[in-house]
N, C-alpha and C. Protein backbone atom coordinates (compact mmCIF):
# COMPACT_ATOMS: atom_id res chain seq x y z
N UNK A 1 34.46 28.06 -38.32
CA UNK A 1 34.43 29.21 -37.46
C UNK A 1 32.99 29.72 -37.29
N UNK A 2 32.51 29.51 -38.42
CA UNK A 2 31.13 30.16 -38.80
C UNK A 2 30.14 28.73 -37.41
N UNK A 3 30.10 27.94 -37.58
CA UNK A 3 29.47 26.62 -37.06
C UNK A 3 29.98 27.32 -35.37
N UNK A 4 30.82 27.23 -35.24
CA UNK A 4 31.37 27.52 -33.67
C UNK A 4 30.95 28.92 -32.85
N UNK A 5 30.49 29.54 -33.42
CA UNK A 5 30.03 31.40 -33.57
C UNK A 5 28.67 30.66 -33.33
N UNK A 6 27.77 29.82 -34.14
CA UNK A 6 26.40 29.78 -34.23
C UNK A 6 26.26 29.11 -33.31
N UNK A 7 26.89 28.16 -32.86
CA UNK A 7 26.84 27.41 -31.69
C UNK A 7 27.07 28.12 -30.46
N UNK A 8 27.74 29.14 -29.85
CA UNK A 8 28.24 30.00 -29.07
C UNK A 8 27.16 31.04 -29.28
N UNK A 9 26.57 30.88 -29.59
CA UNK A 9 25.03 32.59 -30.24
C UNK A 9 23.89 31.27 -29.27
N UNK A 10 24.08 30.19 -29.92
CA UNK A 10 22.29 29.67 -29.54
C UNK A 10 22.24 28.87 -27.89
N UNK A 11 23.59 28.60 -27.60
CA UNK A 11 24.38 28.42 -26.11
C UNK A 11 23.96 29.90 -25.12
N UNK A 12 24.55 30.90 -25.95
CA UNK A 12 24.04 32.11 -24.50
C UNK A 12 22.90 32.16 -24.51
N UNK A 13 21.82 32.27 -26.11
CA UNK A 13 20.53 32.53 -25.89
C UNK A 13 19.40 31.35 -24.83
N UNK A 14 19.94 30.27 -24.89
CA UNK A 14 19.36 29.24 -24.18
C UNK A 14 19.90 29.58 -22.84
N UNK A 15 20.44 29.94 -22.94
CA UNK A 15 21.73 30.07 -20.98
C UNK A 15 20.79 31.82 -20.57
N UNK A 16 20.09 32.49 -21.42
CA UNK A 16 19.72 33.87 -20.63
C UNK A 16 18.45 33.72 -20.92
N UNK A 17 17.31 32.96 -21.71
CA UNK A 17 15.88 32.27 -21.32
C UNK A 17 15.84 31.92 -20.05
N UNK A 18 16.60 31.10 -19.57
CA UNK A 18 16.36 30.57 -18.22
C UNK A 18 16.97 30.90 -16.98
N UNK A 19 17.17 32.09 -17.52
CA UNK A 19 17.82 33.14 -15.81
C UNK A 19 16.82 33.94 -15.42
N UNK A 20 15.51 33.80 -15.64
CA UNK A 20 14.23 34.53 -14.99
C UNK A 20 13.99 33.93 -13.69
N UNK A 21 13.50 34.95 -13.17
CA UNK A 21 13.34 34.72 -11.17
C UNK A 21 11.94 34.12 -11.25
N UNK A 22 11.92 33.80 -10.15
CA UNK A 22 10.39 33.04 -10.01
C UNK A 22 9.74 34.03 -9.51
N UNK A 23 10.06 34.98 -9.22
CA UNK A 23 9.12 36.41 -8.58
C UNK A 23 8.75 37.15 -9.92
N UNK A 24 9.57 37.26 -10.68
CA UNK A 24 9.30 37.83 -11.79
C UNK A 24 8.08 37.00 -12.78
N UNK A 25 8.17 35.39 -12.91
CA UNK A 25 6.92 35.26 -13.47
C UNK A 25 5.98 34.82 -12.91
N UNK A 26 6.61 34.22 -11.36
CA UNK A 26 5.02 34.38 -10.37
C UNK A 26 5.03 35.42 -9.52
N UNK A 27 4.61 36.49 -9.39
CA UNK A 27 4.64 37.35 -8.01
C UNK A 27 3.60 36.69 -6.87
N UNK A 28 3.73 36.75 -5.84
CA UNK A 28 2.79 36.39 -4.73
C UNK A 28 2.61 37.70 -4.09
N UNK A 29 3.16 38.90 -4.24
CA UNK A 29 3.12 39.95 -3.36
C UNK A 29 3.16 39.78 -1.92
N UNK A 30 3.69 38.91 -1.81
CA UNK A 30 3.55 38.58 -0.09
C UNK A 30 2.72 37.80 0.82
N UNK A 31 2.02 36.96 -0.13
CA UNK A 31 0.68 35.81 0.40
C UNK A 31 1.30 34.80 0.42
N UNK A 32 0.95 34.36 1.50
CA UNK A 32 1.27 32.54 1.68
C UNK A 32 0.11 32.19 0.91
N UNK A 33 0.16 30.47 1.05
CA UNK A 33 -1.44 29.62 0.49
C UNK A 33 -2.05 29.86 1.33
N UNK A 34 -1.89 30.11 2.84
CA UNK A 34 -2.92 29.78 3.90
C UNK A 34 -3.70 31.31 3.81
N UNK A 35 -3.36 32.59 3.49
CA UNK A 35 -3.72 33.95 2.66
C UNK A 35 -4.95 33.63 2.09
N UNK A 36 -4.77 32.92 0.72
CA UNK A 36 -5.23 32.69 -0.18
C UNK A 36 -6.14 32.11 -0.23
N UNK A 37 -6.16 30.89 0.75
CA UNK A 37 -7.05 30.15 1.12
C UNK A 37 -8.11 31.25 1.95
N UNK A 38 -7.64 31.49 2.86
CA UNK A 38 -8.55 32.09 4.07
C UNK A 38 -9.43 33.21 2.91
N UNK A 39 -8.91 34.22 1.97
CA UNK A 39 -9.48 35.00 1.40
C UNK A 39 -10.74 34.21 0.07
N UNK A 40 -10.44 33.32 -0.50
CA UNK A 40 -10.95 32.36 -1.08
C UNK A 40 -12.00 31.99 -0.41
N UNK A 41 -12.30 31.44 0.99
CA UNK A 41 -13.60 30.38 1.30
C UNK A 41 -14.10 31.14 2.40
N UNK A 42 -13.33 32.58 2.42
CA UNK A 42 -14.23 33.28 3.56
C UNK A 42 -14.15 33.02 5.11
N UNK A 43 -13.72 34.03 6.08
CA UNK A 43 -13.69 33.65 7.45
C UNK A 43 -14.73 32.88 8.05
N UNK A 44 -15.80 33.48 7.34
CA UNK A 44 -17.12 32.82 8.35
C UNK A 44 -17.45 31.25 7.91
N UNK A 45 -16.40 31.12 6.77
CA UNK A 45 -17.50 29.26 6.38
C UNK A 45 -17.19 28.06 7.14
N UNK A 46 -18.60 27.24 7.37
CA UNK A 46 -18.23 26.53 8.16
C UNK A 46 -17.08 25.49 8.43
N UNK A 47 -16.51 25.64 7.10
CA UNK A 47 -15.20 24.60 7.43
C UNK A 47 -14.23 25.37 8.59
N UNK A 48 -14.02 26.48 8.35
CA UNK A 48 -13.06 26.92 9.30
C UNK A 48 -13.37 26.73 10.04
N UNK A 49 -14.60 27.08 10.59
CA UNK A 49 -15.08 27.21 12.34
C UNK A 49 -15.03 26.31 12.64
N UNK A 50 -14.99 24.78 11.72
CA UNK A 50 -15.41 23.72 12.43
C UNK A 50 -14.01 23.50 12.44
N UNK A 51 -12.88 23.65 11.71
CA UNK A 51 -11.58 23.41 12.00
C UNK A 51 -11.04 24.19 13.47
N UNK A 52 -11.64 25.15 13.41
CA UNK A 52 -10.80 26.34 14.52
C UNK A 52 -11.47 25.95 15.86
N UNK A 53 -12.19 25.32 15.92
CA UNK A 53 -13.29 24.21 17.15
C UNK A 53 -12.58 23.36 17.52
N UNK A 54 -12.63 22.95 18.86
CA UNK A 54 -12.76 21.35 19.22
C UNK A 54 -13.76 20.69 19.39
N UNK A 55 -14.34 20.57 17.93
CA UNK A 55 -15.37 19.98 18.27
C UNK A 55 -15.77 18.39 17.73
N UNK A 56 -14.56 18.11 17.11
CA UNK A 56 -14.29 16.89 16.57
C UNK A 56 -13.90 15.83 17.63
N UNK A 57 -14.66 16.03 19.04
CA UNK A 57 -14.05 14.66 19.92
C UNK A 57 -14.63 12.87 19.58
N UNK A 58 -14.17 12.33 20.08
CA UNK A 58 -15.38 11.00 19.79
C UNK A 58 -16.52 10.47 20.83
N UNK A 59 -18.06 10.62 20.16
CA UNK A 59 -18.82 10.56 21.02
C UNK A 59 -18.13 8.76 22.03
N UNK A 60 -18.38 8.98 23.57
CA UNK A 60 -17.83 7.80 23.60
C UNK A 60 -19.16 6.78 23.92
N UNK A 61 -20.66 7.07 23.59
CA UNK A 61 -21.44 6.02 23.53
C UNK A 61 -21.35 5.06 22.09
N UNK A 62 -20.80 6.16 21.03
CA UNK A 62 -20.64 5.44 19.51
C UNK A 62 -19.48 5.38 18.89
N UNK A 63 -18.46 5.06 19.62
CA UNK A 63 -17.27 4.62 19.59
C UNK A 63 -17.20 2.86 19.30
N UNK A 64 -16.45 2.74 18.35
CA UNK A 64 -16.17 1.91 17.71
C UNK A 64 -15.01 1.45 17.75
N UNK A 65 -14.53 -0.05 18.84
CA UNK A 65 -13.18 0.13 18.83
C UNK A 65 -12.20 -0.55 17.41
N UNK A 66 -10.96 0.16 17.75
CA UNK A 66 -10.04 -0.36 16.48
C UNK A 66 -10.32 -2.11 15.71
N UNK A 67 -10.47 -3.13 17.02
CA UNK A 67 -10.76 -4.54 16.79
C UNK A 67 -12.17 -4.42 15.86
N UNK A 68 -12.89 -4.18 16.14
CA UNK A 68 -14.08 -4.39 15.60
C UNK A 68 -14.10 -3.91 14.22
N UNK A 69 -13.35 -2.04 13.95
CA UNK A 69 -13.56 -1.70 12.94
C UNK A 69 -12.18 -2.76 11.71
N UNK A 70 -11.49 -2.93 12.28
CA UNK A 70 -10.83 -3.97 11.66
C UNK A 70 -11.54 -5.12 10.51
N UNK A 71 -12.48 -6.04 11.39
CA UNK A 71 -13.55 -6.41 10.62
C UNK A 71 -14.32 -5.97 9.60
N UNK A 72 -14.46 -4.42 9.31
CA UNK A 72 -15.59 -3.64 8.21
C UNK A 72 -14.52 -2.80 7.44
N UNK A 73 -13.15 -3.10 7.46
CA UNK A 73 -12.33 -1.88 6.54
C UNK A 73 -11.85 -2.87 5.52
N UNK A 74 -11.99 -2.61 4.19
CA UNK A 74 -11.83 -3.32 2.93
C UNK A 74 -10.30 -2.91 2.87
N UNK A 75 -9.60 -4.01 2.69
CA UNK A 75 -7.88 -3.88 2.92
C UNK A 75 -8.07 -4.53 0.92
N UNK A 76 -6.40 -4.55 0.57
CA UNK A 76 -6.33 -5.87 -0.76
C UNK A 76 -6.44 -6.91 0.42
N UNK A 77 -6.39 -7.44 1.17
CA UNK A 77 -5.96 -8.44 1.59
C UNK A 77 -7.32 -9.46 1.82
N UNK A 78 -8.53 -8.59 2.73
CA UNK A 78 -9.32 -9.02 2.74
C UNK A 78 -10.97 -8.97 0.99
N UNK A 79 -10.56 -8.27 0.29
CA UNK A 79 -10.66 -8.05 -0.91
C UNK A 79 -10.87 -9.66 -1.62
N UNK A 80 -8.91 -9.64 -1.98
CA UNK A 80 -8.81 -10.46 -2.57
C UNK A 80 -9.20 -12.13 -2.04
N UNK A 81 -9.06 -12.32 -0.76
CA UNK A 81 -9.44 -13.39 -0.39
C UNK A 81 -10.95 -13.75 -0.49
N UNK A 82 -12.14 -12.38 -0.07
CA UNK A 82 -13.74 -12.78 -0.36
C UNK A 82 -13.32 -13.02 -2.12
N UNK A 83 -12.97 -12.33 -2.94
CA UNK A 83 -13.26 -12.94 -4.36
C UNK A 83 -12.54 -14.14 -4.75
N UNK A 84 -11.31 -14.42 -4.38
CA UNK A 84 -10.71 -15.70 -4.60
C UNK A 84 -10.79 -16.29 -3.37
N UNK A 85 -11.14 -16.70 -2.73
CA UNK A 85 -10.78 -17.73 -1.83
C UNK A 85 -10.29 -18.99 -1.78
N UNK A 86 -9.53 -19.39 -1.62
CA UNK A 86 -8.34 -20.48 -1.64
C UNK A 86 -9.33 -21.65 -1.30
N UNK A 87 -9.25 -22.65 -2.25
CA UNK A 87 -9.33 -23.95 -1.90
C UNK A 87 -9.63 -24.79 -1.21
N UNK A 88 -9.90 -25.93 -0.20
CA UNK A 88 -9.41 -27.05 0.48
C UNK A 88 -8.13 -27.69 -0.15
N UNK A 89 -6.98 -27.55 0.75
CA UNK A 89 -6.14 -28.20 0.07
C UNK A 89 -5.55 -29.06 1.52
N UNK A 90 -6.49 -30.49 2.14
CA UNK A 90 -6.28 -31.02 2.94
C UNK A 90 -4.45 -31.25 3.03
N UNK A 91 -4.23 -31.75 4.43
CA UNK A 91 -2.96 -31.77 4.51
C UNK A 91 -2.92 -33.51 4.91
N UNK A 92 -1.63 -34.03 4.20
CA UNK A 92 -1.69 -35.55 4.73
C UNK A 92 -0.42 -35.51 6.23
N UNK A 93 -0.86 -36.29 6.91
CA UNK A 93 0.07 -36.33 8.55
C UNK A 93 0.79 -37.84 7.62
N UNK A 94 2.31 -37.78 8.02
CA UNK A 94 2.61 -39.53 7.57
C UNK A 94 3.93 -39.27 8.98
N UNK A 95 3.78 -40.72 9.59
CA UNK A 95 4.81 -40.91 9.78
C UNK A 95 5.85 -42.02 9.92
N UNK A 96 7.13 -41.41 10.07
CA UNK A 96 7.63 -42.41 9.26
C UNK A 96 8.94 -42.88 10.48
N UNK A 97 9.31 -43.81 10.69
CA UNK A 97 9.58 -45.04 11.57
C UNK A 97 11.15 -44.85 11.38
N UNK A 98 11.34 -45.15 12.89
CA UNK A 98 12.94 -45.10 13.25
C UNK A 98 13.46 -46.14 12.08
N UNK A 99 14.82 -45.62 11.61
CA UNK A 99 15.00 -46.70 10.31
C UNK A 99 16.33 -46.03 10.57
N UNK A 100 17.64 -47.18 9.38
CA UNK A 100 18.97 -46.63 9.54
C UNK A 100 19.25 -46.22 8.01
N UNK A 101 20.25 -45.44 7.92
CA UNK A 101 20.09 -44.66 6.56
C UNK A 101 20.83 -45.58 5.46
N UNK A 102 20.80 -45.73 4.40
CA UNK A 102 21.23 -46.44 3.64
C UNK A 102 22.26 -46.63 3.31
N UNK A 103 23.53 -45.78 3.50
CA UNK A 103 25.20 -45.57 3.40
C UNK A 103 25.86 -46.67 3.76
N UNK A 104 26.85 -47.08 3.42
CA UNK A 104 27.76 -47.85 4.16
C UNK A 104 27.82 -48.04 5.90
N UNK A 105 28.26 -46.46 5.81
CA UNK A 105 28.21 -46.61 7.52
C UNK A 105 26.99 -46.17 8.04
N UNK A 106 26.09 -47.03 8.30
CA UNK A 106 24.27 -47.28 8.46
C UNK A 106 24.34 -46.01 9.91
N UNK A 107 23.86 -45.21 9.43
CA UNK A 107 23.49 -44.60 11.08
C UNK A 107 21.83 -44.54 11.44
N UNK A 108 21.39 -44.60 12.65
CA UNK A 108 20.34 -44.21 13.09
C UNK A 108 19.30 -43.23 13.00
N UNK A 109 18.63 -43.36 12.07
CA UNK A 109 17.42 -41.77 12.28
C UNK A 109 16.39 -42.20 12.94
N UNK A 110 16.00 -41.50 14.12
CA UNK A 110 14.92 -41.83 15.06
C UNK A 110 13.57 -41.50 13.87
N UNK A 111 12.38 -41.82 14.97
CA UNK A 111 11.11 -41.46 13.80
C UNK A 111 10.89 -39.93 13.93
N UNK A 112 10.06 -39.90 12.87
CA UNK A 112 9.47 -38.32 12.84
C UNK A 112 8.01 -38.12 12.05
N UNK A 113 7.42 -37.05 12.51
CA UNK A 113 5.93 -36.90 11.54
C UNK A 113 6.28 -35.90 10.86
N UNK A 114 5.68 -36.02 9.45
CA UNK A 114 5.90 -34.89 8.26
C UNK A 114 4.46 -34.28 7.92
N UNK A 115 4.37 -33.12 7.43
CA UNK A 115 3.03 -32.92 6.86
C UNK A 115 3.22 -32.59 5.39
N UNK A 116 2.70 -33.62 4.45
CA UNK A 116 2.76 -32.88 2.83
C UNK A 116 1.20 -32.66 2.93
N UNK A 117 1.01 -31.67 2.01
CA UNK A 117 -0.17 -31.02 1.01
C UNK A 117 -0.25 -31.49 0.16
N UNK A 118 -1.98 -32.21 0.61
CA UNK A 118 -2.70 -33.04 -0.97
C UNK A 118 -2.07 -32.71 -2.36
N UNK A 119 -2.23 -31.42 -2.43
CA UNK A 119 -1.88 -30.71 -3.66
C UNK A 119 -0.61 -30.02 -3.79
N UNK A 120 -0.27 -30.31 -5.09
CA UNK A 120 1.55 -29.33 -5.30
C UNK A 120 1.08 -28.09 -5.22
N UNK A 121 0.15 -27.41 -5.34
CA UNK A 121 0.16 -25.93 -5.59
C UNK A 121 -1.26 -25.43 -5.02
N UNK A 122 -1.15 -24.54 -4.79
CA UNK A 122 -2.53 -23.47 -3.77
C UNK A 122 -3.34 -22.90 -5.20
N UNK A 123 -4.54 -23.71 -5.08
CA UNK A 123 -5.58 -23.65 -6.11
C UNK A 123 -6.11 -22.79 -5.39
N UNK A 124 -7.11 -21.52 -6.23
CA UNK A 124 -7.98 -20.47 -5.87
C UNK A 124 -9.20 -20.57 -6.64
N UNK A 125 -10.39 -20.40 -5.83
CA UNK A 125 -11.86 -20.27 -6.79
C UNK A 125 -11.76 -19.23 -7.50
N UNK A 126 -12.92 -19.45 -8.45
CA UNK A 126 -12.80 -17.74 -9.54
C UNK A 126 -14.52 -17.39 -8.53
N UNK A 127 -14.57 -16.54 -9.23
CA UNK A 127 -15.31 -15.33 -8.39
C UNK A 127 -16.57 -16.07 -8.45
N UNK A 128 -17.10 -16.14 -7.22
CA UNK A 128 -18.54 -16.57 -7.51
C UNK A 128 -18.83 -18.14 -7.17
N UNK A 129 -17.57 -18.65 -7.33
CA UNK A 129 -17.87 -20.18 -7.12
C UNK A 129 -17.46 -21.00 -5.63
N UNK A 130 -18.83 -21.58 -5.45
CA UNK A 130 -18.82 -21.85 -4.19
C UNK A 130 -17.83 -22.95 -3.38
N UNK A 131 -17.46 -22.66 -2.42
CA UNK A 131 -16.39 -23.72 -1.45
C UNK A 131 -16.76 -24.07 -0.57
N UNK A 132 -16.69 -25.06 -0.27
CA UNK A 132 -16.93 -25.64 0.92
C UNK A 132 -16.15 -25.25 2.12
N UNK A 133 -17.34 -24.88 3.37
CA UNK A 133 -17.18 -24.43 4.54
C UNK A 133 -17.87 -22.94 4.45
N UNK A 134 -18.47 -22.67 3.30
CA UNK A 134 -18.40 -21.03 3.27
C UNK A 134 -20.51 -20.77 3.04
């Protein structure tokens, strides 16, 4: 009885800790962030003005189009390929000649060209070491 009482005591006290309002232990008195902000960095600084401007257009003699900047933006993609760069891993052309298939009942396979890769697997340089073509 005693165990069930102490358990029922430390149940409400945990259950009325956490019925406090969020006004009660944060007040804002009525400020948004954008308040706070504005009173913080001051009407006159130049970030605002330059935000509250249109003055962010793009010059169009030094305009840079998307294609080009494509080329100068460090992606993983282009990253990882300047430090590893893949291999030569020539490809062999074979082809291989109208023939009949080996089964009982022999049927016809016309010819066809295949391409295998010199190599079973896509070898990568380590950093620094030079490849040919580069």
């Amino acid at each position: 009885m005693k165990l069930k009482m102490l358990f029922a005591g430390v149940a409400l006290l945990t259950l009325t800790a956490c019925s406090t309002s969020q006004e009660d232990l944060l007040p804002t008195n009525g400020e948004t962030m954008r308040d706070i902000w504005q009173r913080g960095s001051g009407q006159d600084s130049q970030l605002q003005l330059y935000r509250s401007q249109d003055n962010r257009l793009l010059d169009p003699v030094n305009y840079i189009s998307p294609n080009e900047q494509k080329s100068y933006t460090r992606t993983a993609e282009n990253e990882a390929n300047s430090l590893f760069p893949r291999l030569p891993n020539p490809d062999l052309i074979m082809y291989v000649y109208p023939h009949l298939t080996s089964s009982a009942e022999q049927m016809p396979i016309p010819g066809y060209s295949t391409i295998i890769p010199f190599y079973g697997r896509t070898q990568y340089a380590q950093p620094g070491e030079r490849t040919r073509g580069l």
